[in-house]
PDB file of N, CA and C in Angstrom:
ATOM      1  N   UNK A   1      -3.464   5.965  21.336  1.00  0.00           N
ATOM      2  CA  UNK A   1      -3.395   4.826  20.422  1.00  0.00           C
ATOM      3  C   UNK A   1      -2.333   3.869  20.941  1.00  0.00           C
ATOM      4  N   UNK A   2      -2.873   2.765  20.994  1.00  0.00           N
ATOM      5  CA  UNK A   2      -1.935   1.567  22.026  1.00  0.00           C
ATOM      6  C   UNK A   2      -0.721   0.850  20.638  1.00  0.00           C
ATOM      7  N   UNK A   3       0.025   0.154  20.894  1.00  0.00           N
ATOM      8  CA  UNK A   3       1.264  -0.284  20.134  1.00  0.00           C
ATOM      9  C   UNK A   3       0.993  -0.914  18.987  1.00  0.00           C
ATOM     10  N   UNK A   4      -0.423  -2.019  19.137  1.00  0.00           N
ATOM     11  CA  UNK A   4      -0.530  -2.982  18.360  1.00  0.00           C
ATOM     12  C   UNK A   4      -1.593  -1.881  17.243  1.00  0.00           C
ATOM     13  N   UNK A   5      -2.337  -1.320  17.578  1.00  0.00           N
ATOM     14  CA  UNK A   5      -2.839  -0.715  16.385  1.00  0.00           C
ATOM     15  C   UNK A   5      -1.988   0.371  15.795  1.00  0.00           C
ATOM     16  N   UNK A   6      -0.650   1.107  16.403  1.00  0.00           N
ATOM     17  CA  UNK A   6      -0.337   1.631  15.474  1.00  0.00           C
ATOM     18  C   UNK A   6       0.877   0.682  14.360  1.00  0.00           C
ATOM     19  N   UNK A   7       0.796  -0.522  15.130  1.00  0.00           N
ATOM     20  CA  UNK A   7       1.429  -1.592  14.071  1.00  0.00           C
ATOM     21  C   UNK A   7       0.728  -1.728  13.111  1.00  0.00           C
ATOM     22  N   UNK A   8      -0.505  -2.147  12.948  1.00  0.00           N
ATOM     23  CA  UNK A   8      -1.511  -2.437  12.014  1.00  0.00           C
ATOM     24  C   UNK A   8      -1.476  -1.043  11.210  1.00  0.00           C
ATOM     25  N   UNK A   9      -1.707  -0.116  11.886  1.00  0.00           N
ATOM     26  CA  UNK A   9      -1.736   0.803  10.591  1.00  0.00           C
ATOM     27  C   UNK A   9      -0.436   0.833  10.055  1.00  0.00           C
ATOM     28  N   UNK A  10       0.531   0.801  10.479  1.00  0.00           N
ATOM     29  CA  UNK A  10       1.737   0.715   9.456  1.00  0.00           C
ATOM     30  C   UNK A  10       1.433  -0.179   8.866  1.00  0.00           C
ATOM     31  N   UNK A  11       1.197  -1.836   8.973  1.00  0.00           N
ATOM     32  CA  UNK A  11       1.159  -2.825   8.488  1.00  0.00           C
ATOM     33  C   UNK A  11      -0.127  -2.795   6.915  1.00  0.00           C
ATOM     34  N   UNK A  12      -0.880  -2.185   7.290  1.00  0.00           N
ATOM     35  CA  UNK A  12      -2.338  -2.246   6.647  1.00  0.00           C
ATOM     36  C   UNK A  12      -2.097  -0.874   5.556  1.00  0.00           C
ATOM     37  N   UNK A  13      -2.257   0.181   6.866  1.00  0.00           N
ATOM     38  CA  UNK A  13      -2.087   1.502   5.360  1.00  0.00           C
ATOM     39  C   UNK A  13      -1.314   2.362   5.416  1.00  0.00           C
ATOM     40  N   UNK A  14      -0.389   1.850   5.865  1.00  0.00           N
ATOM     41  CA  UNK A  14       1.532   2.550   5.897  1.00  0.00           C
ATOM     42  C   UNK A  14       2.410   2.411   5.016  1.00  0.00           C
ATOM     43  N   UNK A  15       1.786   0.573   4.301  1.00  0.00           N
ATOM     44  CA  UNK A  15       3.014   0.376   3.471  1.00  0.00           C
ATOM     45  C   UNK A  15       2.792  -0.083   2.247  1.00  0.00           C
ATOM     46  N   UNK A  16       3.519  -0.209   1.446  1.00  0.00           N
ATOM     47  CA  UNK A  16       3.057  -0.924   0.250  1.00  0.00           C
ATOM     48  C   UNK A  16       2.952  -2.890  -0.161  1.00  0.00           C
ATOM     49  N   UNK A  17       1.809  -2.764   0.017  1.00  0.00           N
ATOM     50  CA  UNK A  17       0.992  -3.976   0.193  1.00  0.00           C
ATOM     51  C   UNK A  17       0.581  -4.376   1.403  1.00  0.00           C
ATOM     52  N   UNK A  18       0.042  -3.359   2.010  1.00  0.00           N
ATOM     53  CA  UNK A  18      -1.237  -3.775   3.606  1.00  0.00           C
ATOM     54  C   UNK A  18      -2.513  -4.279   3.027  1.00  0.00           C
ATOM     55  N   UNK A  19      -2.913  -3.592   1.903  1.00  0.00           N
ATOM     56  CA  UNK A  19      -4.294  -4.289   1.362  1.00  0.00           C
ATOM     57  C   UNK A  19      -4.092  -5.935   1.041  1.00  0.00           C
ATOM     58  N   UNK A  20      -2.997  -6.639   0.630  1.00  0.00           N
ATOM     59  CA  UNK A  20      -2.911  -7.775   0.518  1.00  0.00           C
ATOM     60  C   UNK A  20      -2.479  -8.623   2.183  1.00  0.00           C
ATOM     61  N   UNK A  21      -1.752  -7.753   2.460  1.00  0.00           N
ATOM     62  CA  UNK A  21      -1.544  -8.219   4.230  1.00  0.00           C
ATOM     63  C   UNK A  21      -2.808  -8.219   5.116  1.00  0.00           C
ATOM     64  N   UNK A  22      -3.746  -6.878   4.765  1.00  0.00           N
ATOM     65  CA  UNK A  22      -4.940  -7.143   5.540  1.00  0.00           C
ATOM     66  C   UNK A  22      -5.813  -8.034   5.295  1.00  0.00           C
ATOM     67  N   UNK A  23      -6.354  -8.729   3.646  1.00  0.00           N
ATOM     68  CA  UNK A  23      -6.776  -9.719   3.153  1.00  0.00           C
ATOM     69  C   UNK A  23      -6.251 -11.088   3.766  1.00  0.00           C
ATOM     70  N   UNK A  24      -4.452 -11.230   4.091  1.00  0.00           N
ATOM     71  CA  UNK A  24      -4.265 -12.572   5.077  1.00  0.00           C
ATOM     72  C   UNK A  24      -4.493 -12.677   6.165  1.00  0.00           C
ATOM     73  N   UNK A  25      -4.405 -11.557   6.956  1.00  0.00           N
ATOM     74  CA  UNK A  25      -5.122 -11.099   8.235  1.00  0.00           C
ATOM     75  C   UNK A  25      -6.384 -12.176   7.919  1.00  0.00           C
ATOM     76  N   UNK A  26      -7.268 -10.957   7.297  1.00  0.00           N
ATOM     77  CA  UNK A  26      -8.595 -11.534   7.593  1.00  0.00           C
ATOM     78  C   UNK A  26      -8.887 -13.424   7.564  1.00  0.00           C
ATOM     79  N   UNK A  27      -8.284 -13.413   6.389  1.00  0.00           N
ATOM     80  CA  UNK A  27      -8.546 -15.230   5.819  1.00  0.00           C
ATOM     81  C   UNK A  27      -7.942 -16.123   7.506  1.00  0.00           C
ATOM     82  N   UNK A  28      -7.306 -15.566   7.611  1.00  0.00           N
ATOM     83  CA  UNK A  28      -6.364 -16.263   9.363  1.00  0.00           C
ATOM     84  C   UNK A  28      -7.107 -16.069  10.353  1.00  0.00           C
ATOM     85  N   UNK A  29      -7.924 -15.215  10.105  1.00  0.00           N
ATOM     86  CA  UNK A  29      -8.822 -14.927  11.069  1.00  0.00           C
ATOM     87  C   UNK A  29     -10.385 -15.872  11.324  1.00  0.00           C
ATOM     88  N   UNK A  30     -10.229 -16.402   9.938  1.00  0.00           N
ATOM     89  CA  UNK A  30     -11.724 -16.837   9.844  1.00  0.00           C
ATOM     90  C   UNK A  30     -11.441 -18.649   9.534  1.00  0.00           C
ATOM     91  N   UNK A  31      -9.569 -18.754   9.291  1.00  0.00           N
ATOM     92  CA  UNK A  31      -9.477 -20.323   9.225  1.00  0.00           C
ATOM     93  C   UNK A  31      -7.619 -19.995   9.145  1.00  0.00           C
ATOM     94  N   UNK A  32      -7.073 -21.434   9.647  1.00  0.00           N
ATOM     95  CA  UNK A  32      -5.387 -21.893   9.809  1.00  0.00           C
ATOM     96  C   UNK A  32      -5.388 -21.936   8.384  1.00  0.00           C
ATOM     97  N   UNK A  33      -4.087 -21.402   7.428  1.00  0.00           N
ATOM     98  CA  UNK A  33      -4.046 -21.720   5.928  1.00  0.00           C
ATOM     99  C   UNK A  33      -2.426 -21.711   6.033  1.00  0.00           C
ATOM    100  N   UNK A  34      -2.203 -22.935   5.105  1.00  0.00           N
ATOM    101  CA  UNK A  34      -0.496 -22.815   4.537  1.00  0.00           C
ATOM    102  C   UNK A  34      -0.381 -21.745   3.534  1.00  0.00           C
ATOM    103  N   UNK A  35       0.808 -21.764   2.974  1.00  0.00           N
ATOM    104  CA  UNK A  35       0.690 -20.592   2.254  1.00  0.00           C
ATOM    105  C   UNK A  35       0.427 -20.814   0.930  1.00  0.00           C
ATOM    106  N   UNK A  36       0.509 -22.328   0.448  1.00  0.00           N
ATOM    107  CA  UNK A  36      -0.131 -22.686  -1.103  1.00  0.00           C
ATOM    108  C   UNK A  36      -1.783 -21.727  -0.609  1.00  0.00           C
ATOM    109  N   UNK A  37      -2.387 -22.159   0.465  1.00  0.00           N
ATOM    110  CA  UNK A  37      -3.898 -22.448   0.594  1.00  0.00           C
ATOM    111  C   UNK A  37      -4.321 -20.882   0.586  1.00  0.00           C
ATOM    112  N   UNK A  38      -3.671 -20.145   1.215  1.00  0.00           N
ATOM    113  CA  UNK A  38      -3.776 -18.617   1.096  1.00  0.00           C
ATOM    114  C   UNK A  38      -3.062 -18.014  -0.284  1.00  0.00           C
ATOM    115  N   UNK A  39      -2.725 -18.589  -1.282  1.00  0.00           N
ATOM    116  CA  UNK A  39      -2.595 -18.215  -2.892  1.00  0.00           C
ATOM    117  C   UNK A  39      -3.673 -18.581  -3.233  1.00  0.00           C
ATOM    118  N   UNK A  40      -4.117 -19.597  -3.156  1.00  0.00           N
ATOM    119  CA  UNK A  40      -5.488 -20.160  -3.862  1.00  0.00           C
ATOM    120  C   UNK A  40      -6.132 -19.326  -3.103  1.00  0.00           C
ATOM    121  N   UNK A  41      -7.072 -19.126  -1.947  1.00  0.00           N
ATOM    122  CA  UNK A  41      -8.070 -17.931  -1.711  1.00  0.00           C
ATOM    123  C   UNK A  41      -7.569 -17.223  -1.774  1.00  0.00           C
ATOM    124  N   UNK A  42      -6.890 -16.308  -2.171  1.00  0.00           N
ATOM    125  CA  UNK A  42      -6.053 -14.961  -2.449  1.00  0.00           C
ATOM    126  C   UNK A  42      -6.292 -14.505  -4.117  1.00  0.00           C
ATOM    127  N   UNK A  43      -6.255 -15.409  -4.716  1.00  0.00           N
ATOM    128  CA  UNK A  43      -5.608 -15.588  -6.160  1.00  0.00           C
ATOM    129  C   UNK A  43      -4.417 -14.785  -6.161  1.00  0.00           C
ATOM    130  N   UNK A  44      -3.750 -15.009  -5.130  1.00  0.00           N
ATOM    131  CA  UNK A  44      -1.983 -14.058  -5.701  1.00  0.00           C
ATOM    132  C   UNK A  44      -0.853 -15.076  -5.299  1.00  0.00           C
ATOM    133  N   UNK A  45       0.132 -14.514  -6.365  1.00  0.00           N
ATOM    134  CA  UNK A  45       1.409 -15.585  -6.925  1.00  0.00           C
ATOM    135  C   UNK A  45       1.548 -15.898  -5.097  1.00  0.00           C
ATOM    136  N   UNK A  46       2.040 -16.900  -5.397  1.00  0.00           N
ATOM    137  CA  UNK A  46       2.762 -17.974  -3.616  1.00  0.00           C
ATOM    138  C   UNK A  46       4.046 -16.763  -3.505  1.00  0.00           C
ATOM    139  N   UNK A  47       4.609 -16.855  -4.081  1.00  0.00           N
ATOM    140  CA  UNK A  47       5.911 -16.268  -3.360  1.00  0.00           C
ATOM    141  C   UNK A  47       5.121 -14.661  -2.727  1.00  0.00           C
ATOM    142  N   UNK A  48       4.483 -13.981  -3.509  1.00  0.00           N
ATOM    143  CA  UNK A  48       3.851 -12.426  -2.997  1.00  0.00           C
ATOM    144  C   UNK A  48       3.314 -12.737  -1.505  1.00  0.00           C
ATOM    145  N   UNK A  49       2.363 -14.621  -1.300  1.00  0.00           N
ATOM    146  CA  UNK A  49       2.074 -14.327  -0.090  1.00  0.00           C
ATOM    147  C   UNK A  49       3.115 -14.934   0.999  1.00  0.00           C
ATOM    148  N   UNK A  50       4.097 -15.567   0.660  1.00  0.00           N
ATOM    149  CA  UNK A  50       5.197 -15.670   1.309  1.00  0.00           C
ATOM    150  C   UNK A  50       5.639 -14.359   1.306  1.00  0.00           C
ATOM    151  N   UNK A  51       5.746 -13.681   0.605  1.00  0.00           N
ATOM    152  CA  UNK A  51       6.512 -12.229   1.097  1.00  0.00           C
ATOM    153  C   UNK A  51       5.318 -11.746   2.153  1.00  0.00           C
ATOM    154  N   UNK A  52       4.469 -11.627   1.548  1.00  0.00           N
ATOM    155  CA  UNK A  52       3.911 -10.777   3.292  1.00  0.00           C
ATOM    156  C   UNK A  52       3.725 -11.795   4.730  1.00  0.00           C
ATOM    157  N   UNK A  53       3.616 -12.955   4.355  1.00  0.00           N
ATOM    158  CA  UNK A  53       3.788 -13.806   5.152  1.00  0.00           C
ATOM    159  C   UNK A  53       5.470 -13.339   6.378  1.00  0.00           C
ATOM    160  N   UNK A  54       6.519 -13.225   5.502  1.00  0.00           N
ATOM    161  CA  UNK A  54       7.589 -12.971   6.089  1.00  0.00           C
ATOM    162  C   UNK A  54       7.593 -11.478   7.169  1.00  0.00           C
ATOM    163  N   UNK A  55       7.203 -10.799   6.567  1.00  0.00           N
ATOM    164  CA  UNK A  55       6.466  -9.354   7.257  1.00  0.00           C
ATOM    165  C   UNK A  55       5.531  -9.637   8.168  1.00  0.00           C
ATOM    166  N   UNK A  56       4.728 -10.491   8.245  1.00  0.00           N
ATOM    167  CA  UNK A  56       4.152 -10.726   9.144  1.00  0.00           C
ATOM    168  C   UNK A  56       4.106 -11.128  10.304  1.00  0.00           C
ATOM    169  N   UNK A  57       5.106 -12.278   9.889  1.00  0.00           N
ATOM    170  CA  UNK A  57       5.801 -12.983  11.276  1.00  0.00           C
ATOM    171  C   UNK A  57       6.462 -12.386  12.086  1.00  0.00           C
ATOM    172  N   UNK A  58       7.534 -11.918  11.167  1.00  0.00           N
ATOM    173  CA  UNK A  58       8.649 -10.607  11.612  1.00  0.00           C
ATOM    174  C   UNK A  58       8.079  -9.648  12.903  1.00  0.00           C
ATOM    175  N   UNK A  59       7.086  -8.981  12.173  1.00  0.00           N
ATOM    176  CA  UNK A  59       6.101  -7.895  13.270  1.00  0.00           C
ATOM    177  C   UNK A  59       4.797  -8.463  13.903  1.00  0.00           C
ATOM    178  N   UNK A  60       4.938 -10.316  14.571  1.00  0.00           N
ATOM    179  CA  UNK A  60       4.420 -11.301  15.377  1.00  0.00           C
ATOM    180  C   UNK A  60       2.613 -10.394  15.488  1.00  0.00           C
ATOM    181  N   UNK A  61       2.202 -10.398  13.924  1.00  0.00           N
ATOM    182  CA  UNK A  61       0.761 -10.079  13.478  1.00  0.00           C
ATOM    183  C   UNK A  61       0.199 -11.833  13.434  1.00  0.00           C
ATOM    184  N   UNK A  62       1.187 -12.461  12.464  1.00  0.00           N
ATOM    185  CA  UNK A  62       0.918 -14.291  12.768  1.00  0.00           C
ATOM    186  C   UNK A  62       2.213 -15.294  13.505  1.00  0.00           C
ATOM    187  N   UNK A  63       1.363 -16.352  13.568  1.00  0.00           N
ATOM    188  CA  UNK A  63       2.428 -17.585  14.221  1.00  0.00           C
ATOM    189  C   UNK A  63       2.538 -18.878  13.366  1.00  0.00           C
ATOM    190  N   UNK A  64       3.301 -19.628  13.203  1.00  0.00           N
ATOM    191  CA  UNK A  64       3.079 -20.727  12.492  1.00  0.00           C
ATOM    192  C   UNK A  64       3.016 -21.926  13.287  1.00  0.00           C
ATOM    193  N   UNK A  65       2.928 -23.149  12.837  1.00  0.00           N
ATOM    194  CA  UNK A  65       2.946 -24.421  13.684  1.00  0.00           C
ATOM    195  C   UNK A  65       3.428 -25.049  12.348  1.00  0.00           C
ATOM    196  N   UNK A  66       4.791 -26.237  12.083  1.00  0.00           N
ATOM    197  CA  UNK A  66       4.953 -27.035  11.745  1.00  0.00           C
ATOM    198  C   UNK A  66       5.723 -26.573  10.364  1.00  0.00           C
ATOM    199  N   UNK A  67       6.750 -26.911   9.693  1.00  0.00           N
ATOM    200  CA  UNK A  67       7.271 -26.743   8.328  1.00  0.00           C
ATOM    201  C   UNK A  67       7.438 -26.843   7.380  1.00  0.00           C
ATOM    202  N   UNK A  68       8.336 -26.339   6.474  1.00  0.00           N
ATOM    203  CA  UNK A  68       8.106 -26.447   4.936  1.00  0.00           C
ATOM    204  C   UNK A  68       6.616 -26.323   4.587  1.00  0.00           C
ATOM    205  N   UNK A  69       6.271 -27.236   3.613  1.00  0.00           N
ATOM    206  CA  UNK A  69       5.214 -27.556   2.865  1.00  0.00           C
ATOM    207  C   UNK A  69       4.031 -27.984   3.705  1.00  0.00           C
ATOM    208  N   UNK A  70       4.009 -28.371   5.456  1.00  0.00           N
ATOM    209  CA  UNK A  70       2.893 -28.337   5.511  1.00  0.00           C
ATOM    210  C   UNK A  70       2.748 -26.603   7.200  1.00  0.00           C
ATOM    211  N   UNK A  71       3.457 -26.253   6.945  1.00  0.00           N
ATOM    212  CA  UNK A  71       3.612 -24.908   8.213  1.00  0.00           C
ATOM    213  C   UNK A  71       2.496 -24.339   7.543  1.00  0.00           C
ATOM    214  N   UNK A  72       1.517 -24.144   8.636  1.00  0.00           N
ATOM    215  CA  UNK A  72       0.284 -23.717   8.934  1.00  0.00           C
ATOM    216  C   UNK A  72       0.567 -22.486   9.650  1.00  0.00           C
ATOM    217  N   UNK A  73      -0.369 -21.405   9.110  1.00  0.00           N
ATOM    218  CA  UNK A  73      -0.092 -19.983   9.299  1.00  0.00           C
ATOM    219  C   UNK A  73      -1.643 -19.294  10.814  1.00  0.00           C
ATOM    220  N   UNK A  74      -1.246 -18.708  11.575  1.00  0.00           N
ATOM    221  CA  UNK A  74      -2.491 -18.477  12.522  1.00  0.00           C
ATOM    222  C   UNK A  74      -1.878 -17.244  12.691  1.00  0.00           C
ATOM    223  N   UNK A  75      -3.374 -16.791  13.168  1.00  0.00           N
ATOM    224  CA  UNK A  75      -3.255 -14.739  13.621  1.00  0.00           C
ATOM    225  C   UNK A  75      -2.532 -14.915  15.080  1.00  0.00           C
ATOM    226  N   UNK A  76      -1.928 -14.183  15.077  1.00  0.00           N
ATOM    227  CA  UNK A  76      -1.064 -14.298  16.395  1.00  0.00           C
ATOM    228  C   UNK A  76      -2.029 -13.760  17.354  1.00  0.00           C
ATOM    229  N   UNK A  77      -1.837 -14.425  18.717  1.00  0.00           N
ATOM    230  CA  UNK A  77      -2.929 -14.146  20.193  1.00  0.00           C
ATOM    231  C   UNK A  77      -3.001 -12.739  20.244  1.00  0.00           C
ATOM    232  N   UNK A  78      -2.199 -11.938  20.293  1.00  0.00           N
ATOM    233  CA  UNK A  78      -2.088 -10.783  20.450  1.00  0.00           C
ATOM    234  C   UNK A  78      -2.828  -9.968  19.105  1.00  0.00           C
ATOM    235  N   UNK A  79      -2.851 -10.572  18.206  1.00  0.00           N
ATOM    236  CA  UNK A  79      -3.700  -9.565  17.238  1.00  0.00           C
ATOM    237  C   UNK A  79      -5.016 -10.372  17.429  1.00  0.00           C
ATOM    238  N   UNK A  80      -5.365 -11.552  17.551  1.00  0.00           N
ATOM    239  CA  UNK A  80      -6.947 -12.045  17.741  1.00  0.00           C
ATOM    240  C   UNK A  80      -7.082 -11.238  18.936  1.00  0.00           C
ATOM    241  N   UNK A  81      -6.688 -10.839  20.245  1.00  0.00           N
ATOM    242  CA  UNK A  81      -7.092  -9.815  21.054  1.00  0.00           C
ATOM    243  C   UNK A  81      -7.450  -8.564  20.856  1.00  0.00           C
ATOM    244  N   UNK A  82      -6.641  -8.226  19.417  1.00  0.00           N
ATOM    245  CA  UNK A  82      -6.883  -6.600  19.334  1.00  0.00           C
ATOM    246  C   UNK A  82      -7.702  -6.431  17.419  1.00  0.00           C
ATOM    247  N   UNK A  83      -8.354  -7.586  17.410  1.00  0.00           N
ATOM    248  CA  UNK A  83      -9.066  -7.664  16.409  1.00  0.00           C
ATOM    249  C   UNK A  83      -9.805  -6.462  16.302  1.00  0.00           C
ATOM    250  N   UNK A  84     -10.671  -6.261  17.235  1.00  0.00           N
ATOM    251  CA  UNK A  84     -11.332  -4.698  16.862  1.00  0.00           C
ATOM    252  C   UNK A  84     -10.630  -3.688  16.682  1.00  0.00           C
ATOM    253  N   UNK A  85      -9.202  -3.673  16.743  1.00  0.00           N
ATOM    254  CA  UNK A  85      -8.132  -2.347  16.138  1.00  0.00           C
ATOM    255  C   UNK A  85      -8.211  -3.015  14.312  1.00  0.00           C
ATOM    256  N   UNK A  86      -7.702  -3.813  14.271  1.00  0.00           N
ATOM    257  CA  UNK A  86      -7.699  -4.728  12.759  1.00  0.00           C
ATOM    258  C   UNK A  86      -9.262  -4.109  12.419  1.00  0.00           C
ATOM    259  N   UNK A  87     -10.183  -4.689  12.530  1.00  0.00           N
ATOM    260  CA  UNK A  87     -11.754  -4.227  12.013  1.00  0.00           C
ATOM    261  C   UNK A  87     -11.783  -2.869  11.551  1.00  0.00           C
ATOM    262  N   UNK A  88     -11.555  -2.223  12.630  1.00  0.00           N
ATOM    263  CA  UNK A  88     -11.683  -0.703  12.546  1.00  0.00           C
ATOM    264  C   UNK A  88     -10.749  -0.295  11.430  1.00  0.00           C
ATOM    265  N   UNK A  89      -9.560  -0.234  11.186  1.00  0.00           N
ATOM    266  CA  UNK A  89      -8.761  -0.037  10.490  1.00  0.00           C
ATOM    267  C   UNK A  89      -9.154  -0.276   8.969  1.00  0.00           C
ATOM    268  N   UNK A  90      -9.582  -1.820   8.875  1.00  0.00           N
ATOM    269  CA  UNK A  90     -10.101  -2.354   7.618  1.00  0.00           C
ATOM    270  C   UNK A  90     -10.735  -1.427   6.951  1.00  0.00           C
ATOM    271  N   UNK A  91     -11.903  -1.596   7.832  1.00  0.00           N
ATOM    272  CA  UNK A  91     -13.671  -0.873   7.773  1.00  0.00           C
ATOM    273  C   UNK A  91     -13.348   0.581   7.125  1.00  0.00           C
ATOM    274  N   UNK A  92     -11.824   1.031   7.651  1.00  0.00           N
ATOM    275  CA  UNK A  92     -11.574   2.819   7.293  1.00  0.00           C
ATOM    276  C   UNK A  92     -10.956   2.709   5.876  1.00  0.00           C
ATOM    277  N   UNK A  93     -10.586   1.564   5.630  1.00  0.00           N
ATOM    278  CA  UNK A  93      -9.875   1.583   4.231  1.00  0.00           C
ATOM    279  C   UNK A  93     -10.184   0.447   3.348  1.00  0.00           C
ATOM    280  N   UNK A  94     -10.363  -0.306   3.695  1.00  0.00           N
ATOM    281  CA  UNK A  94     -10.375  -1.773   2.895  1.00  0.00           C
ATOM    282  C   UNK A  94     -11.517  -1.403   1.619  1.00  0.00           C
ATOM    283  N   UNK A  95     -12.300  -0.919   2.179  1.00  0.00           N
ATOM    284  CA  UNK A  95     -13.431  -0.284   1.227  1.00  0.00           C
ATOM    285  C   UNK A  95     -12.791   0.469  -0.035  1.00  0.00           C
ATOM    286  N   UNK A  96     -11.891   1.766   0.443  1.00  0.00           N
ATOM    287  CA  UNK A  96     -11.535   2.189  -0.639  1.00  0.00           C
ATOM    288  C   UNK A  96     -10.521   1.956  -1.224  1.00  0.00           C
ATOM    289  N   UNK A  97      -9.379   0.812  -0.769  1.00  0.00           N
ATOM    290  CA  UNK A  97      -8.563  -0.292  -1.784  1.00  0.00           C
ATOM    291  C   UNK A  97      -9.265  -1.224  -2.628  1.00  0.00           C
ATOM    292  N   UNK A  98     -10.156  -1.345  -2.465  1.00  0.00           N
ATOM    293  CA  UNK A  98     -11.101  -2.011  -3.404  1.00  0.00           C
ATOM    294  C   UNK A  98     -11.285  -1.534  -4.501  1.00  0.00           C
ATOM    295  N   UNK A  99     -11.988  -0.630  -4.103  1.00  0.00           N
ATOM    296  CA  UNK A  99     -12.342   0.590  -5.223  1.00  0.00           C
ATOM    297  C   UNK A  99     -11.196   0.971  -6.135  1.00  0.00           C
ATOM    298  N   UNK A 100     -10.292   1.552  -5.523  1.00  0.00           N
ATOM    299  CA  UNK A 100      -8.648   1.380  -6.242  1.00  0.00           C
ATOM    300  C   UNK A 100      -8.488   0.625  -6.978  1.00  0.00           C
ATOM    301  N   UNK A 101      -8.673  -0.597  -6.690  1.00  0.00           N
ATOM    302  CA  UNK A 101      -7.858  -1.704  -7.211  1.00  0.00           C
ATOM    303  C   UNK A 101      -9.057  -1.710  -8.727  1.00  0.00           C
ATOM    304  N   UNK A 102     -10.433  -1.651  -8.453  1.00  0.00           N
ATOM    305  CA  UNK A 102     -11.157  -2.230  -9.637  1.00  0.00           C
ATOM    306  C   UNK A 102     -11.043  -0.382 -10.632  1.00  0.00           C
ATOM    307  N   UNK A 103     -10.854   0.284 -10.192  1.00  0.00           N
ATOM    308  CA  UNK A 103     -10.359   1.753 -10.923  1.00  0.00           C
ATOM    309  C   UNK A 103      -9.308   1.416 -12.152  1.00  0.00           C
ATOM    310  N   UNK A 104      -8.257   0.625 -11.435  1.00  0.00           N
ATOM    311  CA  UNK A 104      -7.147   0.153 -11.995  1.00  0.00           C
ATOM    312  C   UNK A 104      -7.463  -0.520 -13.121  1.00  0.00           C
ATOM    313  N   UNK A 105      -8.047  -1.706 -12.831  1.00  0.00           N
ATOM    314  CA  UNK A 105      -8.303  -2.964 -13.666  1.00  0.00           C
ATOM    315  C   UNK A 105      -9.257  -1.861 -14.970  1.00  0.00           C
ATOM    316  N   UNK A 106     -10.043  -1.401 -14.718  1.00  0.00           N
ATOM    317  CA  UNK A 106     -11.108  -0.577 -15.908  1.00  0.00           C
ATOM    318  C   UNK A 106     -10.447   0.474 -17.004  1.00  0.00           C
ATOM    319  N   UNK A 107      -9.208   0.683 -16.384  1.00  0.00           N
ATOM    320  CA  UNK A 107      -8.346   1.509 -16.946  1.00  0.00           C
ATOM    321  C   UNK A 107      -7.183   1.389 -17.945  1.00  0.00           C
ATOM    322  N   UNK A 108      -7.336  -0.330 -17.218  1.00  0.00           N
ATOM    323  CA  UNK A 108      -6.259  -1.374 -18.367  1.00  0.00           C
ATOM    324  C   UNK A 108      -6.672  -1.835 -19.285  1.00  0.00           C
TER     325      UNK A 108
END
């Protein structure tokens, strides 16, 4: 197992809140978003995705271009290269954080 996927699995299902980190993953993956723009497709509070935002950067999963209010968030080269570690990873869990999460909600 090479460096960057055992980052991702820490990142994804190591820690508490990879299911919301893997959700910005993905959205970065499929378009550039500030971090208002990834609350709105997220539906989660701005500061939660500034917090994983900060984790993210930190462990260079994304990159930004430009500041404050308009710094635009991108998957860093090195994880768009190792996207099929990200996929795979997802594909093994993302499914059953889902499930979790709507377990939760039925229970409240």
């Amino acid at each position: 197992m090479g460096t960057v996927k055992q980052l991702l699995w820490w990142l994804i299902a190591g820690s508490e809140g990879g299911f919301n980190r893997a959700r910005i993953l993905q959205t970065l993956h499929e378009k550039p978003c500030n971090a208002n723009q990834l609350a709105e497709i997220l539906t989660l509070d701005y500061k939660t995705i500034r917090h994983h935002i900060e984790v993210l950067e930190k462990n260079d999963a994304i990159t930004s271009m430009g500041d404050k209010y308009a710094k635009m968030y991108f998957m860093s080269r090195t994880l768009e290269e190792n996207y099929g570690d990200f996929k795979e990873i997802w594909d093994r869990i993302g499914e059953k954080e889902v499930n979790r999460a709507k377990d939760k909600d039925v229970k409240r």
